[in-house]
C-alpha atoms as a PDB file:
ATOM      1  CA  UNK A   1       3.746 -11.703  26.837  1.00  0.00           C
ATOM      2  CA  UNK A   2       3.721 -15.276  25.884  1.00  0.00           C
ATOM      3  CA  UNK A   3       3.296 -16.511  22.651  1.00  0.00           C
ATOM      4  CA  UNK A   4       1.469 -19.841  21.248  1.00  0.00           C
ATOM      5  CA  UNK A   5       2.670 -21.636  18.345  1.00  0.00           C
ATOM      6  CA  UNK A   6       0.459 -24.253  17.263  1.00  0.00           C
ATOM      7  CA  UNK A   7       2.144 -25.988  13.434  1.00  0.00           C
ATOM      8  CA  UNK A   8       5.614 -26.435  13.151  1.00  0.00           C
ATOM      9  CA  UNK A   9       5.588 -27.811   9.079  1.00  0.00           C
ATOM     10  CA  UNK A  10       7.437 -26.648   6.500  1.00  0.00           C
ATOM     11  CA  UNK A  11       6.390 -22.866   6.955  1.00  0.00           C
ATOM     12  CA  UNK A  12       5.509 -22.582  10.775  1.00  0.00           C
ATOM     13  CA  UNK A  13       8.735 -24.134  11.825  1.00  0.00           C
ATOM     14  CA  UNK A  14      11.059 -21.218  10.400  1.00  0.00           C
ATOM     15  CA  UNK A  15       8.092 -18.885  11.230  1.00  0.00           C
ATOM     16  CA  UNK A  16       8.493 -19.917  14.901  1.00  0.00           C
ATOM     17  CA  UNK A  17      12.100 -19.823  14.756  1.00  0.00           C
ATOM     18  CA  UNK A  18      12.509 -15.950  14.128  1.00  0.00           C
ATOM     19  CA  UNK A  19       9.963 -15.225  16.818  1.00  0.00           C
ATOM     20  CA  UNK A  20      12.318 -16.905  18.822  1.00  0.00           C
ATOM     21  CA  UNK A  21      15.527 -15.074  16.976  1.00  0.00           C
ATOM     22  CA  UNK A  22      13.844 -11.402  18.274  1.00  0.00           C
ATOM     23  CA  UNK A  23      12.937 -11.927  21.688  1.00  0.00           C
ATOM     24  CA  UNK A  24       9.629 -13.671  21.752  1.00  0.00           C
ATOM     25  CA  UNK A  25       8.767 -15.668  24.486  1.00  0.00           C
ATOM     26  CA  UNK A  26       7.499 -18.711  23.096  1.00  0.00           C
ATOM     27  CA  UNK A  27       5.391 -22.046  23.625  1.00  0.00           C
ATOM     28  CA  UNK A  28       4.729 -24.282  20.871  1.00  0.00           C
ATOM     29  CA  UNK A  29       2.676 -28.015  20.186  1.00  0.00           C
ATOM     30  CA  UNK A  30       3.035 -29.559  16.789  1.00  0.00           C
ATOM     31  CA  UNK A  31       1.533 -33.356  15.942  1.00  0.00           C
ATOM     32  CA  UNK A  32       5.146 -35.036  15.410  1.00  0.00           C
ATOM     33  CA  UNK A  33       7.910 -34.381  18.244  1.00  0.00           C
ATOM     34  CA  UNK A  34      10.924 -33.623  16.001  1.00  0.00           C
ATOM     35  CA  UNK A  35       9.777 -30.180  15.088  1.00  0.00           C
ATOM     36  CA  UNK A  36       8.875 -29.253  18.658  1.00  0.00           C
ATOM     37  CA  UNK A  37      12.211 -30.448  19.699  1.00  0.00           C
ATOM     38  CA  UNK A  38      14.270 -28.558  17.096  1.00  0.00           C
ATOM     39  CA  UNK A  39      12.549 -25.416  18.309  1.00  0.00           C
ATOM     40  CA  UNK A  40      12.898 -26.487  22.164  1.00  0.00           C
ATOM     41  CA  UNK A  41      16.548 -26.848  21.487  1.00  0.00           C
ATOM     42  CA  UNK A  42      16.667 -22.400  20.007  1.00  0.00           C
ATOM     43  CA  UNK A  43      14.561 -21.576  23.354  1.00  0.00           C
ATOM     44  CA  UNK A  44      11.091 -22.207  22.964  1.00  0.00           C
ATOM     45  CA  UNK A  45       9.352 -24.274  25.672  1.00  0.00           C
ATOM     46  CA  UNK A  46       6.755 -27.439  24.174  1.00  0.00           C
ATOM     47  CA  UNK A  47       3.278 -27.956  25.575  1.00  0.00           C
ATOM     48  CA  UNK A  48       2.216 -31.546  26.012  1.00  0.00           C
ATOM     49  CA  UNK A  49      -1.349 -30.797  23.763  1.00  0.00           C
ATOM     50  CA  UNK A  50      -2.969 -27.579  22.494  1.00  0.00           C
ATOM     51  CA  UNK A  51      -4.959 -26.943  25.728  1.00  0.00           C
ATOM     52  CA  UNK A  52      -1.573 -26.495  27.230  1.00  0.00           C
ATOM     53  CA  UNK A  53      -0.383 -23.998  24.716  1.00  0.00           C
ATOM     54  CA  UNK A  54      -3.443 -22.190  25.066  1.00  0.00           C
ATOM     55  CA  UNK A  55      -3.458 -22.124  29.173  1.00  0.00           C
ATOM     56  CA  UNK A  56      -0.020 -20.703  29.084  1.00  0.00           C
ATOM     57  CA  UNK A  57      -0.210 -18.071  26.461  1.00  0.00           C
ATOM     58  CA  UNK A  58      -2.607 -14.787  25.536  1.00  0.00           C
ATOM     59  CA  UNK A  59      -1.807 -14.839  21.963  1.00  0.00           C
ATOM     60  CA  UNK A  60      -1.924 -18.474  20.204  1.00  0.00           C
ATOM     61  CA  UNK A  61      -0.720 -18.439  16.465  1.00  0.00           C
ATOM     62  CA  UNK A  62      -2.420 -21.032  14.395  1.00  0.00           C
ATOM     63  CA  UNK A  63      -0.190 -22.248  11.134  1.00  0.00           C
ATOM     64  CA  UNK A  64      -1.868 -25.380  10.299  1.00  0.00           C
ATOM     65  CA  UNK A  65      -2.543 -27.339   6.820  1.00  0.00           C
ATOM     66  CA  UNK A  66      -5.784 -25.821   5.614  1.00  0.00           C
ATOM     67  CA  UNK A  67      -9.237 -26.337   6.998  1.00  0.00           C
ATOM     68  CA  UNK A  68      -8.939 -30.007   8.092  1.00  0.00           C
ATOM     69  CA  UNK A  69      -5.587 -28.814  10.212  1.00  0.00           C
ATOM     70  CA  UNK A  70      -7.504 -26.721  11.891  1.00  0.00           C
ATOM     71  CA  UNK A  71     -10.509 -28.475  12.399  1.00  0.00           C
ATOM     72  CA  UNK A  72      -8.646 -31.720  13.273  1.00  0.00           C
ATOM     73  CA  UNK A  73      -6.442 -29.172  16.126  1.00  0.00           C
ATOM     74  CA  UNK A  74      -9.376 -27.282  17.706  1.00  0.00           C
ATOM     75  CA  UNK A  75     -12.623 -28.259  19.308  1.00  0.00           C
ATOM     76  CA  UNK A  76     -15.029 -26.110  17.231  1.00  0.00           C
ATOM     77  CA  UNK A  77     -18.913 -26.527  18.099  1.00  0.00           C
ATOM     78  CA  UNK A  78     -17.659 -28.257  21.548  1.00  0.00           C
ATOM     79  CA  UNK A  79     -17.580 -25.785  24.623  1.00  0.00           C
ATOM     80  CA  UNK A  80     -14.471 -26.681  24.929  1.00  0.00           C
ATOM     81  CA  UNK A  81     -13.593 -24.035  22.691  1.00  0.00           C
ATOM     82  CA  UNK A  82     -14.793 -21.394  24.894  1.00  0.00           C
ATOM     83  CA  UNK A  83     -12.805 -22.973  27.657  1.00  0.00           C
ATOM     84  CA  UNK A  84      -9.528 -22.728  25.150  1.00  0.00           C
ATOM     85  CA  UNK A  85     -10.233 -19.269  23.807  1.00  0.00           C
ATOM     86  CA  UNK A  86     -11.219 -17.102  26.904  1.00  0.00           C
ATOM     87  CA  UNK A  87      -9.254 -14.004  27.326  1.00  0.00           C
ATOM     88  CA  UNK A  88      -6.745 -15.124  24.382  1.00  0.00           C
ATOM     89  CA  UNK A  89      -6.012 -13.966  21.160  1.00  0.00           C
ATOM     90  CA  UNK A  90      -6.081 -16.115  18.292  1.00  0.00           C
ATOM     91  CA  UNK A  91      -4.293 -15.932  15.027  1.00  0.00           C
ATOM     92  CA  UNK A  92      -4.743 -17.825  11.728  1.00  0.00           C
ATOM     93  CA  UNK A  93      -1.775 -17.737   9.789  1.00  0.00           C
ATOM     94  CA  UNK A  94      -2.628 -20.679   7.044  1.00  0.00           C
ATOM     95  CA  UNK A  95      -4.716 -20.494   4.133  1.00  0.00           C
ATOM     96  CA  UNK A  96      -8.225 -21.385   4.054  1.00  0.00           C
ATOM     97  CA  UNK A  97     -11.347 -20.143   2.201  1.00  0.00           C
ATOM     98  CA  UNK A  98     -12.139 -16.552   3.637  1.00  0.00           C
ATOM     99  CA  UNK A  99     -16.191 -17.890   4.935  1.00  0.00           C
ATOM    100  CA  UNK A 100     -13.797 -20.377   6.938  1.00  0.00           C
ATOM    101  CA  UNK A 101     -12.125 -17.974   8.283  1.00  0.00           C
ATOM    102  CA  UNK A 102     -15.133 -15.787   9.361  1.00  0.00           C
ATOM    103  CA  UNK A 103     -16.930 -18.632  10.465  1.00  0.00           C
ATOM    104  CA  UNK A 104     -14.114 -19.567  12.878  1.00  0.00           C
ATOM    105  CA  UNK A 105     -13.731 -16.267  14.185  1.00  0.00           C
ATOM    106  CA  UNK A 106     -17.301 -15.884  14.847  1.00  0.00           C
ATOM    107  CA  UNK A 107     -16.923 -18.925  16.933  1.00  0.00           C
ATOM    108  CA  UNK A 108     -13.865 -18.089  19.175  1.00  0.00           C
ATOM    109  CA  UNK A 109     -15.563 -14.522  19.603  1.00  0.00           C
ATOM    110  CA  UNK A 110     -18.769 -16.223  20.464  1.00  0.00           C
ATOM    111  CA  UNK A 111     -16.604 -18.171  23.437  1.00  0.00           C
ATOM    112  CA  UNK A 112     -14.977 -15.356  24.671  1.00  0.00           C
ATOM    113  CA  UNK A 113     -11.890 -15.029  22.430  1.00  0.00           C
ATOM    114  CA  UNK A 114     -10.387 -12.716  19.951  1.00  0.00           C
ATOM    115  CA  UNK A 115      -9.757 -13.413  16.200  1.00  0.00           C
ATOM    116  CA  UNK A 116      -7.286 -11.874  13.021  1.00  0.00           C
ATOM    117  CA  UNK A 117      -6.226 -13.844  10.418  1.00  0.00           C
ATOM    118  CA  UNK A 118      -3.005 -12.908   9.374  1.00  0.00           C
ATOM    119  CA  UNK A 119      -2.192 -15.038   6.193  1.00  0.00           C
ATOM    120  CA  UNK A 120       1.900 -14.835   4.608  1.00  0.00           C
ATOM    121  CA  UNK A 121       3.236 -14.606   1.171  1.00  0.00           C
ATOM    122  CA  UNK A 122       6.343 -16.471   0.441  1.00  0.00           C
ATOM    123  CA  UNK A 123       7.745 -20.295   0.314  1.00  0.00           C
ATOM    124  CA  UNK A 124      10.290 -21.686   2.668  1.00  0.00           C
ATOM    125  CA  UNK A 125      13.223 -19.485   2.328  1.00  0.00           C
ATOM    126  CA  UNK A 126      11.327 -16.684   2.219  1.00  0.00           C
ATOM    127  CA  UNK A 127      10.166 -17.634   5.442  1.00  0.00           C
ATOM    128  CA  UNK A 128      13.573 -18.543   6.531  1.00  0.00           C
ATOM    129  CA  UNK A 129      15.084 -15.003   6.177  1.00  0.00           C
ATOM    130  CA  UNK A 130      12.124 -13.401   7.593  1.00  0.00           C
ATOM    131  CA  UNK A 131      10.703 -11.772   4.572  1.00  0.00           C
ATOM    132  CA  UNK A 132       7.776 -12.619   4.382  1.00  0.00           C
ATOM    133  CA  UNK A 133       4.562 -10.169   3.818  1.00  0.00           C
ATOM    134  CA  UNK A 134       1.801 -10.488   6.452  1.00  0.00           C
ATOM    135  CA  UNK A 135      -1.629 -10.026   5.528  1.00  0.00           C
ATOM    136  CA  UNK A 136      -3.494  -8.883   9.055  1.00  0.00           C
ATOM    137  CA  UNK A 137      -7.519  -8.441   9.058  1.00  0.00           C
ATOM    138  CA  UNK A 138      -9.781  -8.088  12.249  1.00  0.00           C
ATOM    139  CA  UNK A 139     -11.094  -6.114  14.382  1.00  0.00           C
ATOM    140  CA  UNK A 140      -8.720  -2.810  14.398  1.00  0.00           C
ATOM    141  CA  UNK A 141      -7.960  -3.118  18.344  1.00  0.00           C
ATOM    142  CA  UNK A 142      -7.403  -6.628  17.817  1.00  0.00           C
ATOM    143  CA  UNK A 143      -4.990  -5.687  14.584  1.00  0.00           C
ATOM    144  CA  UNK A 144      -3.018  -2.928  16.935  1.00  0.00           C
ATOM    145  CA  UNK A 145      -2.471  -5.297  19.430  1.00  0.00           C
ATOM    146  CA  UNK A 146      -1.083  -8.461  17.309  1.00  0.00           C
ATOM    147  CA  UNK A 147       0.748  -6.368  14.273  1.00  0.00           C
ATOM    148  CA  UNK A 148       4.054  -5.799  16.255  1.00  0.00           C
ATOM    149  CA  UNK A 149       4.011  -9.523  17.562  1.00  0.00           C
ATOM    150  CA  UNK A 150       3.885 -10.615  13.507  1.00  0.00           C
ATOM    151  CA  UNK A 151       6.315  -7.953  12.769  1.00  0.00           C
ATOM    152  CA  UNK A 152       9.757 -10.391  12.637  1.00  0.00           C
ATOM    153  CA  UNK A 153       7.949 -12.742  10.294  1.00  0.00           C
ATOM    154  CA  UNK A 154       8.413 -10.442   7.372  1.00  0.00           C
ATOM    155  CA  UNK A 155       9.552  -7.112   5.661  1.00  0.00           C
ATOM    156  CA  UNK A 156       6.113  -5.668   6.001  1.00  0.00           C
ATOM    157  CA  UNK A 157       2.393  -6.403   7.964  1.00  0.00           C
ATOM    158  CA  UNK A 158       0.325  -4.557   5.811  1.00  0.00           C
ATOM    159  CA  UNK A 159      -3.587  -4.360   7.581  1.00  0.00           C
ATOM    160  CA  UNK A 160      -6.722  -5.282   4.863  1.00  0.00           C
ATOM    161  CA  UNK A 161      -9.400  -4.694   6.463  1.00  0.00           C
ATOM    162  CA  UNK A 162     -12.393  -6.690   8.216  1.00  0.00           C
ATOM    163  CA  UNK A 163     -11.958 -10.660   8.768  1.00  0.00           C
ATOM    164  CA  UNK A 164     -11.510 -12.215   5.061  1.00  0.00           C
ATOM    165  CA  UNK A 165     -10.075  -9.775   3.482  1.00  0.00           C
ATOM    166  CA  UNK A 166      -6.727 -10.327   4.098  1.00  0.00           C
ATOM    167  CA  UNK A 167      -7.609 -14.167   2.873  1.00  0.00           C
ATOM    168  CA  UNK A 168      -9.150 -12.746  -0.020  1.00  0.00           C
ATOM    169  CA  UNK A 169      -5.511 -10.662  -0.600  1.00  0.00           C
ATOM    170  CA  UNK A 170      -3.635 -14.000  -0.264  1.00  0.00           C
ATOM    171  CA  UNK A 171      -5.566 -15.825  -3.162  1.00  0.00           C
ATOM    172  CA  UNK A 172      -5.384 -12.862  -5.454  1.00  0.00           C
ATOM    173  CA  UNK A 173      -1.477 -13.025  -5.002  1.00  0.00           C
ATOM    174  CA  UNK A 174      -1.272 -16.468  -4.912  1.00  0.00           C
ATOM    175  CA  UNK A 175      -3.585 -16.616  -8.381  1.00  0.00           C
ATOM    176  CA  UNK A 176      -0.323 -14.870  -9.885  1.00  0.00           C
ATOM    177  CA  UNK A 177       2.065 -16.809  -8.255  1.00  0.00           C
ATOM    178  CA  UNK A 178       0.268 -19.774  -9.655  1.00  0.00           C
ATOM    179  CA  UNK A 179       0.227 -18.608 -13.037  1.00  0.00           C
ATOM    180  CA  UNK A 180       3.193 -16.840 -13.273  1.00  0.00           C
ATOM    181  CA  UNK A 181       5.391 -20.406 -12.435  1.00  0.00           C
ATOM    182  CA  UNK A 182       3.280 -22.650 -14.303  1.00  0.00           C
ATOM    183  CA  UNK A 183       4.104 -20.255 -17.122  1.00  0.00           C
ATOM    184  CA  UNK A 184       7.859 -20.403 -16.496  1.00  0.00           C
ATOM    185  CA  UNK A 185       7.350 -24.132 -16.340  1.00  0.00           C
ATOM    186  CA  UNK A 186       5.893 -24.337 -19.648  1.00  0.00           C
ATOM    187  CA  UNK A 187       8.604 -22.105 -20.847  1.00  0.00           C
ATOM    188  CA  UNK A 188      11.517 -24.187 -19.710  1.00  0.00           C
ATOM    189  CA  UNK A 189       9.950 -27.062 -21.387  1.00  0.00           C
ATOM    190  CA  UNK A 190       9.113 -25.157 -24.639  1.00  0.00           C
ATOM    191  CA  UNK A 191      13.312 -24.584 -24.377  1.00  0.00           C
ATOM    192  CA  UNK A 192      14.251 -28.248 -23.802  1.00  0.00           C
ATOM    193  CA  UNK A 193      12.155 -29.319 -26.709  1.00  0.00           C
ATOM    194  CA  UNK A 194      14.036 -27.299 -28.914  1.00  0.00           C
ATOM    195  CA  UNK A 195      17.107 -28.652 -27.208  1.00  0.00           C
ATOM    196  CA  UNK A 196      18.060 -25.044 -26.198  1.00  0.00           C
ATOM    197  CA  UNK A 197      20.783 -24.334 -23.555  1.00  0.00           C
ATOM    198  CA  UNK A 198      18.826 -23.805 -20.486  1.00  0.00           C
ATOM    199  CA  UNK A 199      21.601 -22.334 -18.485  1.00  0.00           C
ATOM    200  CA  UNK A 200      21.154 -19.742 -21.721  1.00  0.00           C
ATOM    201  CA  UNK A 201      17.492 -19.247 -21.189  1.00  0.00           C
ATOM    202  CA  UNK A 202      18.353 -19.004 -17.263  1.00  0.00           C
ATOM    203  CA  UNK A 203      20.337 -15.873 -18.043  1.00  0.00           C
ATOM    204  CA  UNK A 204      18.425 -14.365 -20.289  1.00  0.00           C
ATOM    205  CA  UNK A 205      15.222 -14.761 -18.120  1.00  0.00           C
ATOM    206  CA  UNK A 206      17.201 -13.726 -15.172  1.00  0.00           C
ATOM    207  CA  UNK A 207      18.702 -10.538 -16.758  1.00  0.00           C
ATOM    208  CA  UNK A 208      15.549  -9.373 -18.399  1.00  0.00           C
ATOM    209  CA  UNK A 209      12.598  -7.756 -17.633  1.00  0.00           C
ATOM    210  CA  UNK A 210      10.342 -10.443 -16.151  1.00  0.00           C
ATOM    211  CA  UNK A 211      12.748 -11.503 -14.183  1.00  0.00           C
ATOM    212  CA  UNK A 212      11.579 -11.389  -9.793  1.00  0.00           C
ATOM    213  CA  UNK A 213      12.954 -13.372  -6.844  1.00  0.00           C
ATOM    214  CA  UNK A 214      10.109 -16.469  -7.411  1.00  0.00           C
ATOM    215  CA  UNK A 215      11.135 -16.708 -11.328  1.00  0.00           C
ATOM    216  CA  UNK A 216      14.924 -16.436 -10.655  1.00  0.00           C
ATOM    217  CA  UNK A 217      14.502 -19.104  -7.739  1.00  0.00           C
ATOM    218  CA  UNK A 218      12.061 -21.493  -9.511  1.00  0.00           C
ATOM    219  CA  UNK A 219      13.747 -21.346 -12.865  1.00  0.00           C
ATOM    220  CA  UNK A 220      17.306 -22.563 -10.814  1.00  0.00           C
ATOM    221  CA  UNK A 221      15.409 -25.482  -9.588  1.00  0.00           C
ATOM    222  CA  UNK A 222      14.062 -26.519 -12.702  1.00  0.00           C
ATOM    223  CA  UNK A 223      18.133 -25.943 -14.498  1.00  0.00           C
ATOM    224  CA  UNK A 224      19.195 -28.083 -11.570  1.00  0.00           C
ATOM    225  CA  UNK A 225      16.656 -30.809 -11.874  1.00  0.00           C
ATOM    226  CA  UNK A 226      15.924 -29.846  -8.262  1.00  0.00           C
ATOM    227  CA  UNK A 227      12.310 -30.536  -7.110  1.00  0.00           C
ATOM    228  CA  UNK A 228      12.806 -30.147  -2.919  1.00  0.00           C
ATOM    229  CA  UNK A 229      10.140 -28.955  -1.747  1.00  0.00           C
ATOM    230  CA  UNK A 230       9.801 -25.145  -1.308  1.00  0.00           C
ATOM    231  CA  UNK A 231       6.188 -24.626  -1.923  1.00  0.00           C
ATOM    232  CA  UNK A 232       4.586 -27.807  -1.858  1.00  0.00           C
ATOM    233  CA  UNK A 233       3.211 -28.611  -5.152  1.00  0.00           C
ATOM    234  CA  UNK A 234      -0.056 -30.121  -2.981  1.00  0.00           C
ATOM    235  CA  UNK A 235      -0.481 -26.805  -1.542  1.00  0.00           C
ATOM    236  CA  UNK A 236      -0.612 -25.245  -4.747  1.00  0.00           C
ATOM    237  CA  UNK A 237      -3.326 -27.336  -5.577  1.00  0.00           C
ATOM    238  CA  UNK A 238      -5.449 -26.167  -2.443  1.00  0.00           C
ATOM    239  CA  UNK A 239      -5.083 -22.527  -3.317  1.00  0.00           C
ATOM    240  CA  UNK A 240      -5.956 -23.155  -7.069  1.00  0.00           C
ATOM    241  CA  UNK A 241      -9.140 -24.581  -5.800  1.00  0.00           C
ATOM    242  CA  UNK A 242      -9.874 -21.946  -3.404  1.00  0.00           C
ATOM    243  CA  UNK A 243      -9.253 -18.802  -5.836  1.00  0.00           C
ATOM    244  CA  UNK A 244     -11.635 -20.576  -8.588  1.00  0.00           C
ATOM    245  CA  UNK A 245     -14.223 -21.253  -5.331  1.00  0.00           C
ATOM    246  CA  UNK A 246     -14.055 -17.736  -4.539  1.00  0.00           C
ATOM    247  CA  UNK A 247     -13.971 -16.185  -7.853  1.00  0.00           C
ATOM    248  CA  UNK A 248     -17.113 -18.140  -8.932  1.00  0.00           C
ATOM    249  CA  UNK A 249     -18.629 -17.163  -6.008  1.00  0.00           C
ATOM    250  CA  UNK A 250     -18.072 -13.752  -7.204  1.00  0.00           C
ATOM    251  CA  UNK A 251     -19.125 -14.186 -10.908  1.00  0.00           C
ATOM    252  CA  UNK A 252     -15.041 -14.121 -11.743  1.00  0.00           C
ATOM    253  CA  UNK A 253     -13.581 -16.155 -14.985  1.00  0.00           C
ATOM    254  CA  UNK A 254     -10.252 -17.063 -14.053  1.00  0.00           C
ATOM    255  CA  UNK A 255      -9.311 -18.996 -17.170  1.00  0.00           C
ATOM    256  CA  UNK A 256      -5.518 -19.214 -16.736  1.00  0.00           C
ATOM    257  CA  UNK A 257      -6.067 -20.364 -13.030  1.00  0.00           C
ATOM    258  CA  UNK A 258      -8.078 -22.614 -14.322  1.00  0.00           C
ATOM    259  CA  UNK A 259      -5.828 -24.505 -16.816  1.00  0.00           C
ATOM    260  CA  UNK A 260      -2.867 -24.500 -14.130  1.00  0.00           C
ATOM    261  CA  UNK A 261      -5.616 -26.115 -11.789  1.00  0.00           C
ATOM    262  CA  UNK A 262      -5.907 -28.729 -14.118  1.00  0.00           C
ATOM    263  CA  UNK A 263      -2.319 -28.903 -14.054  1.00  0.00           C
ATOM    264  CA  UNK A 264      -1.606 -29.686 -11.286  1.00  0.00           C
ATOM    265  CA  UNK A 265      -4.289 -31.863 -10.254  1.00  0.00           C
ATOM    266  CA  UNK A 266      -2.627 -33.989 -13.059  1.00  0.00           C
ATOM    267  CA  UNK A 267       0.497 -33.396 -10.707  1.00  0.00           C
ATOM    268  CA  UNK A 268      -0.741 -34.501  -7.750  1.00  0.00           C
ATOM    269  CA  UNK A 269      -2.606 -37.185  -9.383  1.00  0.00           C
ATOM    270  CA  UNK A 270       0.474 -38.707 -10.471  1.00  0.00           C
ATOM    271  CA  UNK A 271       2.467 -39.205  -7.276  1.00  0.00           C
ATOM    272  CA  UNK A 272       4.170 -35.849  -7.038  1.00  0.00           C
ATOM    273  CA  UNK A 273       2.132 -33.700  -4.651  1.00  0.00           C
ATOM    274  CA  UNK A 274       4.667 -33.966  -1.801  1.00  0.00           C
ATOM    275  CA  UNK A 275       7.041 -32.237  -4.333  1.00  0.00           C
ATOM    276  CA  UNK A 276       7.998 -28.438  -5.231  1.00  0.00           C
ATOM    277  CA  UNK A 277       5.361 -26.513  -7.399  1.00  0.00           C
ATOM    278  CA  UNK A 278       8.268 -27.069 -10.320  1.00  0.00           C
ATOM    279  CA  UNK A 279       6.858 -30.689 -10.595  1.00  0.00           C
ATOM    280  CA  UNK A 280       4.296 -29.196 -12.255  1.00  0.00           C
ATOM    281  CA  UNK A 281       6.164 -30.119 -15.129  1.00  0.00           C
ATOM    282  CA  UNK A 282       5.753 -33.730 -15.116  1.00  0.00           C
ATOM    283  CA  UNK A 283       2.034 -32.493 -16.100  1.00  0.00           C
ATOM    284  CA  UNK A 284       3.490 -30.522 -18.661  1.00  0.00           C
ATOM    285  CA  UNK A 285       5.648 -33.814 -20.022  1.00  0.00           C
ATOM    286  CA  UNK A 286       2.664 -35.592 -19.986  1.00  0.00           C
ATOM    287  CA  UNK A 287       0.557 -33.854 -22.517  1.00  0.00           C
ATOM    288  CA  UNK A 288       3.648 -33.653 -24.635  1.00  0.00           C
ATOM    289  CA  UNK A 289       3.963 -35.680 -27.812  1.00  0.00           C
ATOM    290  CA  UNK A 290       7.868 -34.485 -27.503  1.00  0.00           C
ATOM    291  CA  UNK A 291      10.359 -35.296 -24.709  1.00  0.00           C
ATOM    292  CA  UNK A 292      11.820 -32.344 -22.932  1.00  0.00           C
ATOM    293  CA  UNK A 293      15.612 -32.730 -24.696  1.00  0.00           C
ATOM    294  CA  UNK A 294      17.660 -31.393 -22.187  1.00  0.00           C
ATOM    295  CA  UNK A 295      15.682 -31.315 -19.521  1.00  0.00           C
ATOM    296  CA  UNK A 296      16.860 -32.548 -16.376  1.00  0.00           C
ATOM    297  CA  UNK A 297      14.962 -35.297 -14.459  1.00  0.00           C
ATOM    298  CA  UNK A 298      14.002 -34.542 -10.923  1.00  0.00           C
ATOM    299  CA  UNK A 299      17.432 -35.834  -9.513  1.00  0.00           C
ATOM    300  CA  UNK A 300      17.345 -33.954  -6.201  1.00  0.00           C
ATOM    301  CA  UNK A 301      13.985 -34.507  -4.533  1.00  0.00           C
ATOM    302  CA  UNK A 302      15.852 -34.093  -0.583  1.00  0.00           C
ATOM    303  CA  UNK A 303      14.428 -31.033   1.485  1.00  0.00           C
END
């Protein structure tokens, strides 16, 4: 079986690469060359525009930036949909708001298509060293059929359920993902005020109880002064807003999401969207009537 790969950016390029790694017969099409060439040159074969990729494969994985990515890639309400999305299997790996999601599934069943969305926890290097967790939904034949192809992305594909709910399983872990950093941010500053050692607090958050793989990695970056992007703090942003869109839509409060919203909007805002979600600390700084003591600049801003 061949394989499309539509979005080679900071997550769908590694993504594509471990396909690749286990066998997988790939074709791929992303906006600027240099992506599509790095995975040319591990064995996958390019596609001139995303009709090609779709003529030439039964499965076409979509990991694209959000809803305008995917609306700006495909030609929904045009019948030349249909004419893409007969007899293939399509797969929406980014994040978008789970009515997106159903809507465009709707659509590409409507012309003759298949649809899952299969969304992925984890930042760059989690992609990198295939560990990512899959989050599959659709319709169960359709789930049977594209769960072994997602399989080297990650450690586990664990199935949700109906199309959105595996969307719906992304924003609830990436509301504590949010939080949980934004809290470690405000902690390291907190430390640097008090002109603490942070390679001190490091250990101590590292050895103790709270420590996990995103607080040990984030809370190196912020030690190092390193603010490469991982998780792009941009990104963050988008999923903020779409956990508070869906959880008023469900009646939800969602008051710490909503402060580390604000947060980094004030991030963004200031220039340093394009960064890691550590730069959420600039926000931090800001509010601050106290500089951060010790606390490293953002010397190493290189991906």
């Amino acid at each position: 079986m061949t394989v499309g790969f539509i979005g080679l950016g900071i997550m769908g390029r590694p993504m594509a690469a471990n396909l690749l790694a286990a066998g997988q017969d790939l074709v791929v099409w992303n906006r600027s060359a240099p992506a599509a060439a790095h995975l040319a040159s591990l064995g996958a074969a390019t596609a001139v525009d995303v009709a090609e990729v779709f003529a030439r494969s039964e499965v076409v994985l979509l990991m694209l930036a959000g809803e305008r990515g995917v609306d700006a890639t495909l030609p929904r309400g045009t019948e030349a949909l249909a004419d893409l999305v007969r007899g293939r299997t399509v797969v929406h790996l980014g994040t978008t708001s789970p009515s997106f999601s159903v809507a465009l599934g709707r659509e590409i069943e409507a012309g003759g298509g298949s649809y899952a969305e299969a969304p992925v926890s984890g930042s760059r290097p989690v992609a990198e060293s295939g560990e990512l967790v899959v989050m599959l939904a659709g319709d169960p034949a359709v789930r049977s059929r594209v769960a072994p192809l997602l399989a080297p992305l990650g450690r586990a594909v664990v199935e949700t359920g109906p199309v959105g709910s595996a969307l719906l399983t992304k924003l609830a872990v990436n509301l504590f993902l949010i939080t949980q950093v934004t809290g470690l941010v405000e902690a390291f500053h907190f430390a640097a005020a008090h002109e603490l050692d942070l390679e001190v607090l490091r250990r101590v958050v590292d050895e103790g109880p709270m420590a996990s793989a995103v607080s040990r990695a984030k809370l190196a970056k912020l030690v190092a002064g390193d603010w490469a992007v991982q998780a792009g703090a941009a990104d963050v942003l988008m999923n903020a807003e779409l956990v508070v869109t869906a959880a008023r839509q469900a009646g939800v409060a969602t008051p710490l999401t909503d402060a580390a919203r604000e947060l980094f909007a004030e991030t963004v805002e200031g220039g340093w969207g394009d960064l890691d979600m550590v730069a959420v600390l600039a926000a931090v700084r800001g509010r601050s009537a106290s500089p951060g003591g010790m606390e490293p600049g953002p010397r190493a801003l290189r991906s």
